[in-house]
Protein backbone atom coordinates (compact mmCIF):
# COMPACT_ATOMS: atom_id res chain seq x y z
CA UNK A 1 72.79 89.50 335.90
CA UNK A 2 76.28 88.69 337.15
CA UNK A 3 77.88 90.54 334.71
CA UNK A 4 75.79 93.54 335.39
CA UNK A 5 77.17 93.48 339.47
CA UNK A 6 80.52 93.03 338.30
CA UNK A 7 80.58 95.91 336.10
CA UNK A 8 78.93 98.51 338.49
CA UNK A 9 81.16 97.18 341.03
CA UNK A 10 84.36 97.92 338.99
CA UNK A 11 82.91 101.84 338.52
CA UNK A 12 84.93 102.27 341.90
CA UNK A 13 88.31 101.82 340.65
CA UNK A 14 88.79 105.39 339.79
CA UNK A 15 86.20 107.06 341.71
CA UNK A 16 85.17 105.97 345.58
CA UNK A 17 81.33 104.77 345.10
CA UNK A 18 79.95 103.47 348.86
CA UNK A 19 77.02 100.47 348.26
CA UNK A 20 77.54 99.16 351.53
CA UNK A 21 78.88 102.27 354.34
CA UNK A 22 82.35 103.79 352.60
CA UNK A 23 84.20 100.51 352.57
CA UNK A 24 83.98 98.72 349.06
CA UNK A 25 85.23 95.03 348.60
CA UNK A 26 87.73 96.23 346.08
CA UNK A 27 89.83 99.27 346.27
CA UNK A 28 88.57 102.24 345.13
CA UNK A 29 90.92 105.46 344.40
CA UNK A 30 90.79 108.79 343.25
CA UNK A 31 93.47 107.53 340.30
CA UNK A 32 94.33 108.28 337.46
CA UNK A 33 92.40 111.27 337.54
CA UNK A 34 92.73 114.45 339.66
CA UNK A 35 88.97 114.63 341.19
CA UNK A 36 88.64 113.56 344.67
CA UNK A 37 85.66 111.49 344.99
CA UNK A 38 82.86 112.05 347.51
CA UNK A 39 83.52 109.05 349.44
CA UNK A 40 86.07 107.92 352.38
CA UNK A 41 88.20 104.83 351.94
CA UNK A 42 86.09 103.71 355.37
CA UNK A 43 86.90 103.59 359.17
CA UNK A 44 90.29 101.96 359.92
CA UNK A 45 91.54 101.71 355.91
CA UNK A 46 94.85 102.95 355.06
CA UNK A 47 95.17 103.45 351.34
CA UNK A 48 98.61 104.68 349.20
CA UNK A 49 98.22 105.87 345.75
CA UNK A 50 101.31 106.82 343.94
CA UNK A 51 102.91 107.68 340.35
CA UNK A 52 105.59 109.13 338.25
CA UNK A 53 104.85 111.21 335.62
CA UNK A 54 106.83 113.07 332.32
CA UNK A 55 106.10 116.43 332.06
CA UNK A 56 106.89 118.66 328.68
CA UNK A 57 105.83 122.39 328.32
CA UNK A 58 106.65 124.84 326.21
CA UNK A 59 106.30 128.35 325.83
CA UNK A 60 105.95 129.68 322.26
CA UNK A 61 105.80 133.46 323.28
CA UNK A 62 108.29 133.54 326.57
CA UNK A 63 110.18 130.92 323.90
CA UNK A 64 111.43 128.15 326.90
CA UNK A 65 111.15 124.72 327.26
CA UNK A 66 110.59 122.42 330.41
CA UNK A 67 111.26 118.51 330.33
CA UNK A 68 111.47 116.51 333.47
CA UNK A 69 109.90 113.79 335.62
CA UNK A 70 107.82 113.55 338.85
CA UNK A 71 106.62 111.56 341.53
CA UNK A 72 103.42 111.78 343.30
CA UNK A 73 101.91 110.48 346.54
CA UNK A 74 98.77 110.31 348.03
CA UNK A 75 98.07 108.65 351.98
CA UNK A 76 94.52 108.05 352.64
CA UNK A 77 93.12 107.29 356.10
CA UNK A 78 89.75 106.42 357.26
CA UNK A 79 89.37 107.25 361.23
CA UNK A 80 87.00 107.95 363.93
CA UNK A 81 83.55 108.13 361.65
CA UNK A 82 83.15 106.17 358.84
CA UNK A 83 82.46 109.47 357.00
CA UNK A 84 85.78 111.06 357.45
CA UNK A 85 89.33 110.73 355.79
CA UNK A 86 92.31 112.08 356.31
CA UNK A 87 94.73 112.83 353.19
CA UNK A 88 98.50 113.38 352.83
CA UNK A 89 99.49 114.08 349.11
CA UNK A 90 102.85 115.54 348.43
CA UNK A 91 104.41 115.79 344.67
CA UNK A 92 108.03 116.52 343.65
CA UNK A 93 109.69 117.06 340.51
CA UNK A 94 112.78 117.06 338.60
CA UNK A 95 113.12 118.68 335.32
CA UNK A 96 115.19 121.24 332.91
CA UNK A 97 114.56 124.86 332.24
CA UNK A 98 115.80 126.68 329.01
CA UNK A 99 115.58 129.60 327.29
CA UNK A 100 117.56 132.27 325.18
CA UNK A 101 119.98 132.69 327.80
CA UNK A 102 119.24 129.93 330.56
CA UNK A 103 119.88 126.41 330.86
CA UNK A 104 119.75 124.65 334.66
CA UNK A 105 118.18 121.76 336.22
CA UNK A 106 115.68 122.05 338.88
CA UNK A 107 114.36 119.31 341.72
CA UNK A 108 111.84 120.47 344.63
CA UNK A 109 108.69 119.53 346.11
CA UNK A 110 106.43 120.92 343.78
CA UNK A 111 103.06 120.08 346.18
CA UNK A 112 102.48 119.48 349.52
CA UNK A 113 99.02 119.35 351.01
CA UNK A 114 97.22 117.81 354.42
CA UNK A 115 93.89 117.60 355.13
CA UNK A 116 90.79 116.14 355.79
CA UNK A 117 87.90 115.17 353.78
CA UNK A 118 83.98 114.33 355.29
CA UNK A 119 80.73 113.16 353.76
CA UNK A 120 77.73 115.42 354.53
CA UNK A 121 75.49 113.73 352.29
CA UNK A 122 74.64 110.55 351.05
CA UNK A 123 71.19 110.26 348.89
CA UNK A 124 71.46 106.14 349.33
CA UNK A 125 72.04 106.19 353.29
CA UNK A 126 68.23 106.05 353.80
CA UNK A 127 66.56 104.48 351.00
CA UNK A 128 65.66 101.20 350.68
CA UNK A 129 63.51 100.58 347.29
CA UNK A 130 61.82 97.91 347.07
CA UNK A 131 62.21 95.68 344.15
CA UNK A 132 60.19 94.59 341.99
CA UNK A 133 59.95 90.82 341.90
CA UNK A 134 58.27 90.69 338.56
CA UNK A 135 60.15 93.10 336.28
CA UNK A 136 63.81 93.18 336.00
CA UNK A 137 63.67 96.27 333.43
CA UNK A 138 61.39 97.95 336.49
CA UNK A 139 64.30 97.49 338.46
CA UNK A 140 67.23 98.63 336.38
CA UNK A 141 65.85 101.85 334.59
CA UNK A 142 66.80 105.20 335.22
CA UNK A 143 65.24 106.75 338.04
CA UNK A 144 65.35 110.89 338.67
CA UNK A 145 66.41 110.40 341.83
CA UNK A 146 70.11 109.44 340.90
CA UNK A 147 70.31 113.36 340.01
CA UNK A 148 70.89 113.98 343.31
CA UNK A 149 74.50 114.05 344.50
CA UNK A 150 76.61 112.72 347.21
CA UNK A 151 78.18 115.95 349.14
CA UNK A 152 81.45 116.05 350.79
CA UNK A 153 83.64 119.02 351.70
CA UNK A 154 87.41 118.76 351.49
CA UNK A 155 89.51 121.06 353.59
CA UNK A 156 93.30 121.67 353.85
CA UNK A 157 96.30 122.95 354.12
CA UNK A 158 99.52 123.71 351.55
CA UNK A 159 102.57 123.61 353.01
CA UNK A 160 105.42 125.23 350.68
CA UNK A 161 109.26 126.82 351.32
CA UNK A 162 110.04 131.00 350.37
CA UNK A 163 112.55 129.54 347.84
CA UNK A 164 110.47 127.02 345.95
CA UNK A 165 111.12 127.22 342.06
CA UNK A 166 107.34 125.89 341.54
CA UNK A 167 105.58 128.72 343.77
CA UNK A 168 105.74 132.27 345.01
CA UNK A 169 107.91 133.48 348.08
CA UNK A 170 104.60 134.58 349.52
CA UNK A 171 102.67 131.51 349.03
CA UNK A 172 103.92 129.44 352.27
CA UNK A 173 101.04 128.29 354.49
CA UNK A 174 97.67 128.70 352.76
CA UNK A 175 94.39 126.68 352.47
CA UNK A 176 92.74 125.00 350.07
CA UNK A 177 88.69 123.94 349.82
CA UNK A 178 86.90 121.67 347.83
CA UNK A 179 83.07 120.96 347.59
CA UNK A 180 82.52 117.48 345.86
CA UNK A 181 79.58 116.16 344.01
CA UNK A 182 79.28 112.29 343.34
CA UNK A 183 76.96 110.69 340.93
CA UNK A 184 76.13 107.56 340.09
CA UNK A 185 74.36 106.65 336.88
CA UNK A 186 74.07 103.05 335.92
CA UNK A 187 77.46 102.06 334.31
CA UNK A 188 78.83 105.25 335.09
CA UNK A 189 80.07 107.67 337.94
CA UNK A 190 80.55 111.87 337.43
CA UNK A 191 82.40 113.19 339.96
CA UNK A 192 82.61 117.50 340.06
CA UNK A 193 84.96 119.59 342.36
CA UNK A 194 84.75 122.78 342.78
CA UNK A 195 87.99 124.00 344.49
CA UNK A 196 89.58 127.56 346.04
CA UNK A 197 93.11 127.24 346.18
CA UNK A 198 95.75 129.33 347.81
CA UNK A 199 92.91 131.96 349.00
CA UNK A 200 95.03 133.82 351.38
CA UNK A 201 98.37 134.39 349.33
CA UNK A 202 98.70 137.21 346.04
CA UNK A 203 97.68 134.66 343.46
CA UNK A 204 94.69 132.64 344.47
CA UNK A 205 93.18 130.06 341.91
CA UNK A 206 89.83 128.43 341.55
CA UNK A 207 88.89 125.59 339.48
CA UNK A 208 86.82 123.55 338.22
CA UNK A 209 87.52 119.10 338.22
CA UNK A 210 84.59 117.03 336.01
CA UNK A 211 85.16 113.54 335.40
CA UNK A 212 83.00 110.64 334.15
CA UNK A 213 84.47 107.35 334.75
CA UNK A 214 83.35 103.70 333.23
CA UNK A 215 83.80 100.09 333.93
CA UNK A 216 84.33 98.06 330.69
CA UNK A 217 84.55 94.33 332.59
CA UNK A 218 85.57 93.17 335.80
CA UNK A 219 89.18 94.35 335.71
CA UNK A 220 89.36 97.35 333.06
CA UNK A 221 87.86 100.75 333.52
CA UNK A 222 88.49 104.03 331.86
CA UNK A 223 87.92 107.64 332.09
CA UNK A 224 87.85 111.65 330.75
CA UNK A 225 88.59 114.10 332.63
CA UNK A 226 88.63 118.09 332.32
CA UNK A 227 90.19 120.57 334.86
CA UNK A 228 90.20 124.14 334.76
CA UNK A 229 91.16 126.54 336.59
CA UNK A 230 91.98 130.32 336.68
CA UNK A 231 94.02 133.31 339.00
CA UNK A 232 95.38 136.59 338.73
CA UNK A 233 98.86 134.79 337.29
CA UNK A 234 97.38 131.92 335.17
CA UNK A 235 94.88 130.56 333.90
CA UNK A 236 94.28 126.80 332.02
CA UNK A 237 92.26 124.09 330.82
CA UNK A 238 93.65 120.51 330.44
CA UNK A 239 91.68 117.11 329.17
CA UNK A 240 92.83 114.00 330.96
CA UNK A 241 91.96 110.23 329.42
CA UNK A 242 93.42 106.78 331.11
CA UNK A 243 92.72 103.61 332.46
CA UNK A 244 92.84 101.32 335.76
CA UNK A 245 93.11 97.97 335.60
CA UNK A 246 92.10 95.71 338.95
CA UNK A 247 95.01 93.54 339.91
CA UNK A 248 93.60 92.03 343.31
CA UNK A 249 90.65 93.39 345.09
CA UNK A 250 93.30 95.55 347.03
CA UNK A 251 96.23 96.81 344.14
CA UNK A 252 95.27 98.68 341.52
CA UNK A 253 97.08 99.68 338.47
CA UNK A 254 96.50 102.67 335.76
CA UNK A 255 97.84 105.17 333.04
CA UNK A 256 96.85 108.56 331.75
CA UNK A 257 97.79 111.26 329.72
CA UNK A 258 97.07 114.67 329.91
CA UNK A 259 97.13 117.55 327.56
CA UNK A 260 95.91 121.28 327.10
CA UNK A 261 95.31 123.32 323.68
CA UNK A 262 97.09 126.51 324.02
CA UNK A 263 100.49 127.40 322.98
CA UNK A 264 101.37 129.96 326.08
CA UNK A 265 102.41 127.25 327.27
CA UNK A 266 101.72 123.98 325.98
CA UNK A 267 101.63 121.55 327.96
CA UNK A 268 101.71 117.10 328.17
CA UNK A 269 101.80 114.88 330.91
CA UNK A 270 102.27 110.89 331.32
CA UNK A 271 101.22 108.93 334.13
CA UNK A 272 101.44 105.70 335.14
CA UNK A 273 100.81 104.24 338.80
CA UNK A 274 99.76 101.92 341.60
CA UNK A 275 97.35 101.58 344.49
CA UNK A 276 97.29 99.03 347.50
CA UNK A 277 95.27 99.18 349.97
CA UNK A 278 95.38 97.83 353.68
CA UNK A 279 92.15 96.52 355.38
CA UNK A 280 93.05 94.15 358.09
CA UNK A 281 92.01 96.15 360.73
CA UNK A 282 88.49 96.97 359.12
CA UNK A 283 85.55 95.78 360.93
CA UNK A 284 81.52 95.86 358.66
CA UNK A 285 79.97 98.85 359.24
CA UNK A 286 76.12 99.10 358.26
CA UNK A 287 74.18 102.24 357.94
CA UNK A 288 70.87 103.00 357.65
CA UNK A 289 68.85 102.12 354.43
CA UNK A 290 71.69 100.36 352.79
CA UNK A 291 70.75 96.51 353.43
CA UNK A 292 69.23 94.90 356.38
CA UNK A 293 68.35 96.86 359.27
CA UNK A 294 70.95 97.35 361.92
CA UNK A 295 68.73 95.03 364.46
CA UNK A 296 68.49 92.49 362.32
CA UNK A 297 72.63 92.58 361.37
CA UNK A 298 73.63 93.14 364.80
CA UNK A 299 71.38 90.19 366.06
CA UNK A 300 73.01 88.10 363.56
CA UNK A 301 76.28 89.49 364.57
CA UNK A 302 75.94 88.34 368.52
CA UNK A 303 74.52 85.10 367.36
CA UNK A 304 77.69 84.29 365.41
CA UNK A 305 79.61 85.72 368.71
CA UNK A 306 77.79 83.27 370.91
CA UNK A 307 78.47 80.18 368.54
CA UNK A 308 81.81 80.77 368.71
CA UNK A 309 82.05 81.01 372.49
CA UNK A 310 79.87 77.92 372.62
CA UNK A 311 82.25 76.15 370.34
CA UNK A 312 85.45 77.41 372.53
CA UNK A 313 83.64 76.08 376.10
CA UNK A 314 83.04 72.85 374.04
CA UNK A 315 86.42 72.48 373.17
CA UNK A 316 88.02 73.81 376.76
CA UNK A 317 85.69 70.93 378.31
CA UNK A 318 87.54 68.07 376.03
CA UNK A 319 90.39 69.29 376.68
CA UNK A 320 90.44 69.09 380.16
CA UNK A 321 88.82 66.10 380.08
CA UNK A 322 91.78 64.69 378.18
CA UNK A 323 94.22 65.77 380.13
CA UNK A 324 92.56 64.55 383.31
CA UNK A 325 94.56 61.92 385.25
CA UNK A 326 93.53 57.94 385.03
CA UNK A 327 92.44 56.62 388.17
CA UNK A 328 94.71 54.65 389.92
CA UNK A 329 94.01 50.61 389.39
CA UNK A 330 92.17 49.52 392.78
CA UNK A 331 94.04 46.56 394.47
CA UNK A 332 92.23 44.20 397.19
């Protein structure tokens, strides 16, 4: 039985699953993969999530070749409803072009993105089963109802320079929407995104993000992943596989590799990265349906409250008791 909480817990290294509000008590990420998930880090968490990746492409047709390395980076932050994140992600690259006649090395930021990312939807925020104290298979089978999805919408911003090498003079300031389904099944979580990218500039894109990620023990968890994704310009589809592996409940390690199965161009990435999160400042949030009821929790809450203020008066009253002069000695 144990076993079984540790492994659904671990489902949330790669993909943010909520059991109690949005806040988790290990760190959940939207690494290795490129899916966001449906769910916020929670109110008041501040989450980084960063790589470096090898890149290698090559164009049989067009006959160049591309080699270089990246970094990525990803700021998460949980503020003013527990629903609601706000996400920073910016990636820049180094690498070599050449071709029949060109040979030169190019650095720039090859993504840069803000915006903001809410729940709408959470099937588990007001349901409360109730189990079933004589049948533990009763309790663990699969149920219809997991079909239904967390929702969350993602929207934001790209923020690129006229003389980019990775993008078009007249992409500059355009936005980008996602709509994000979240499932949980047993052992496993599918995450979907459906996402319109650059829908004001010449070349818009839309794409498609599935991924189905699995905890294998209390530290290791794994995942596929398939993007596609299509515009006027290009179009692609690339299969993702890696790992994360739980160094504390808040830093997170992982690898992938990614890889698509054309020749116009080809293309291979390598991953590795780490995640840390910060939750000093974060303060139990309960919603409906998803434990005790909020009566009963915040009871409980003011009763722990007034303990401790009874335990400080106690201790004020010794102390001043202590510190209180002797009387004098009395002489006749």
């Amino acid at each position: 039985m144990r076993r079984t909480k540790n492994i659904f817990r671990l489902l949330l290294l790669l993909s943010a699953g909520a059991a109690q509000a949005q806040y988790t008590d290990q760190i959940n990420t939207n690494r290795p993969g490129q899916s966001m998930s449906g769910f916020s880090v929670g109110e008041s968490i501040f989450q980084i999530e960063t790589g470096i990746y090898g890149i290698k492409e090559k164009h049989d047709v067009l006959n160049y070749d591309v080699k270089g390395l990246g970094l990525d980076l990803t700021l998460r932050y949980g503020a003013i409803l527990e629903e609601l994140e706000f996400i920073a992600s910016v990636q820049y690259q180094f690498d070599r072009y050449e071709d029949a006649l060109y040979n030169y090395g190019r650095n720039d930021v090859r993504s840069l993105t803000l915006g903001a990312k809410y729940l709408i939807y959470d099937p588990d925020k007001n349901y409360s089963p109730e189990l079933n104290l004589y049948s533990w298979k009763a309790n663990h089978k699969f149920k219809w109802r997991s079909l239904i999805p967390a929702v969350a919408v993602y929207g934001g911003v790209n923020l690129m320079s006229k003389d980019n090498p990775y993008s078009f003079p007249t992409d500059g300031l355009s936005p980008k929407l996602i709509a994000i389904a979240h499932n949980h099944f047993g052992k496993w979580v599918w995450v979907n995104n459906i996402i319109a990218d650059k829908i004001t500039t010449d070349y818009p894109s839309y794409g498609l993000i599935t991924t189905l990620t699995r905890g294998f023990n209390e530290k290791w968890s794994g995942f596929v992943e398939f993007q596609g994704y299509s515009s006027d310009y290009y179009a692609d589809g690339i299969f993702r596989v890696g790992a994360a592996h739980l160094l504390t409940d808040t830093m997170q390690v992982d690898a992938s590799i990614s890889s698509n199965f054309k020749d116009t161009p080809s293309i291979m990435y390598a991953s590795v990265g780490f995640a840390w999160r910060f939750d000093a400042n974060y303060r139990d949030i309960l919603l409906p349906g998803k434990g005790d009821k909020e009566d009963e929790y915040n009871a409980e809450q003011k009763k722990k409250k007034d303990d401790r203020d009874k335990k400080k008066k106690e201790r004020e009253e010794r102390r001043k008791k202590i510190e209180e002069p002797l009387p004098e000695p009395q002489t006749e």
